[in-house]
Protein backbone atom coordinates (compact mmCIF):
# COMPACT_ATOMS: atom_id res chain seq x y z
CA UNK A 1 86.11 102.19 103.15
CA UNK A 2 88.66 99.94 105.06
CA UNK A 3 90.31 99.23 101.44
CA UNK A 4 90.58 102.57 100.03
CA UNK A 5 92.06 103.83 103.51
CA UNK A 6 95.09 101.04 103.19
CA UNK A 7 95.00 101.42 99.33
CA UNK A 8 95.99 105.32 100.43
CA UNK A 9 98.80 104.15 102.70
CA UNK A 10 100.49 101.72 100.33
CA UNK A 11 100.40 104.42 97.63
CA UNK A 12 102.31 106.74 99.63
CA UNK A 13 104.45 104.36 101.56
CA UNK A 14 108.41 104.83 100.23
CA UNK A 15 108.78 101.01 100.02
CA UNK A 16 105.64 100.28 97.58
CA UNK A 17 107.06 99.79 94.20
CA UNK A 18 106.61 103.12 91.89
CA UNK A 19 104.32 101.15 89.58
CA UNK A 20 101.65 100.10 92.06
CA UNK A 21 101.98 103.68 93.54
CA UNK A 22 101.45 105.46 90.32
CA UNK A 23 98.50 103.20 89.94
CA UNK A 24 97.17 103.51 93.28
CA UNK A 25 97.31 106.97 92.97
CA UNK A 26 95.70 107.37 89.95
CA UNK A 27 92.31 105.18 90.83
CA UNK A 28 91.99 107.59 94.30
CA UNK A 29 92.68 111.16 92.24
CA UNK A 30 90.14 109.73 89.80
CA UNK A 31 87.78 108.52 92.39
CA UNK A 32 88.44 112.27 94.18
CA UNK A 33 88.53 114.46 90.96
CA UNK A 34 84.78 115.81 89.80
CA UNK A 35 86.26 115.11 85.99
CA UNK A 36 85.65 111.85 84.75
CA UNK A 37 84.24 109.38 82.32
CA UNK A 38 80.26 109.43 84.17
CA UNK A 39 80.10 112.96 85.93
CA UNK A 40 79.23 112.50 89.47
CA UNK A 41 75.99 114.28 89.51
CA UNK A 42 74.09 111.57 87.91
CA UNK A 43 71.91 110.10 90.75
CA UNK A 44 72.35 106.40 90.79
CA UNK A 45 75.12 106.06 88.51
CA UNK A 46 77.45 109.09 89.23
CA UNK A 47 80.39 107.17 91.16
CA UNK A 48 80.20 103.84 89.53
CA UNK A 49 83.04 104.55 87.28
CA UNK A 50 84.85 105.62 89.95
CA UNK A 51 84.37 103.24 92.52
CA UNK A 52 85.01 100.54 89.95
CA UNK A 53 88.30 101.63 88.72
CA UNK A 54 89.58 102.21 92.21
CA UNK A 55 88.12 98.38 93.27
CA UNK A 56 89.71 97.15 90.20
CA UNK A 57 93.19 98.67 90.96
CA UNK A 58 92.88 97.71 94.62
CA UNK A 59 91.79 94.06 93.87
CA UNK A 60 94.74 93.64 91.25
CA UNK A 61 97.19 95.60 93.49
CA UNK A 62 96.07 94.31 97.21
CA UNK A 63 98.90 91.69 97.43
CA UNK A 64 100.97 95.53 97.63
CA UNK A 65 98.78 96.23 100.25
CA UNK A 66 100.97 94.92 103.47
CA UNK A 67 98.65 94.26 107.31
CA UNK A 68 100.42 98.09 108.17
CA UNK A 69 99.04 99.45 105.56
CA UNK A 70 95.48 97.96 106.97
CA UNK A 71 96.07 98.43 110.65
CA UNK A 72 96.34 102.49 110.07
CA UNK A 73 93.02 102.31 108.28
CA UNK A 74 91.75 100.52 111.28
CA UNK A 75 92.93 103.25 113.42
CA UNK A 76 91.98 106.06 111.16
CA UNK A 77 88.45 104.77 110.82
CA UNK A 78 88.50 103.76 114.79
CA UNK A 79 89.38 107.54 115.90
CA UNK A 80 86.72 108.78 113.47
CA UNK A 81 84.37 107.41 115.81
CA UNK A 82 85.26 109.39 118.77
């Protein structure tokens, strides 16, 4: 959950190159979105797709993904604690 968090900030962070934020975008609507290639309501095999294609993007894309970035996931998922 750590990586999605930071794959969230990079996308909307001004100095992330448009490319990898288009991208990064993309993978987390489609992981979001109830529309997709296996629908979601398949027991067992409903997010697959999804959390493949966002892996994928965050595994080709995570050198984009700067320690701020994954600091402010720490602290998101730190505070959800409280």
């Amino acid at each position: 959950m750590k990586d999605v968090i930071a794959a969230y900030y990079c996308a909307f962070d001004p100095a992330t190159p448009p490319k990898v934020r288009a991208t990064l975008i993309g993978a987390l609507a489609y992981f979001v979105l109830p529309l997709d290639a296996v629908p979601d309501f398949i027991l067992g095999i409903g997010f697959t797709d999804d959390a493949t294609l966002l892996l994928a993007a965050i595994s080709m894309l995570g050198a984009n993904i700067r320690e701020e970035h994954r600091q402010a996931a720490r602290d998101v998922l730190a505070n959800m604690d409280d």
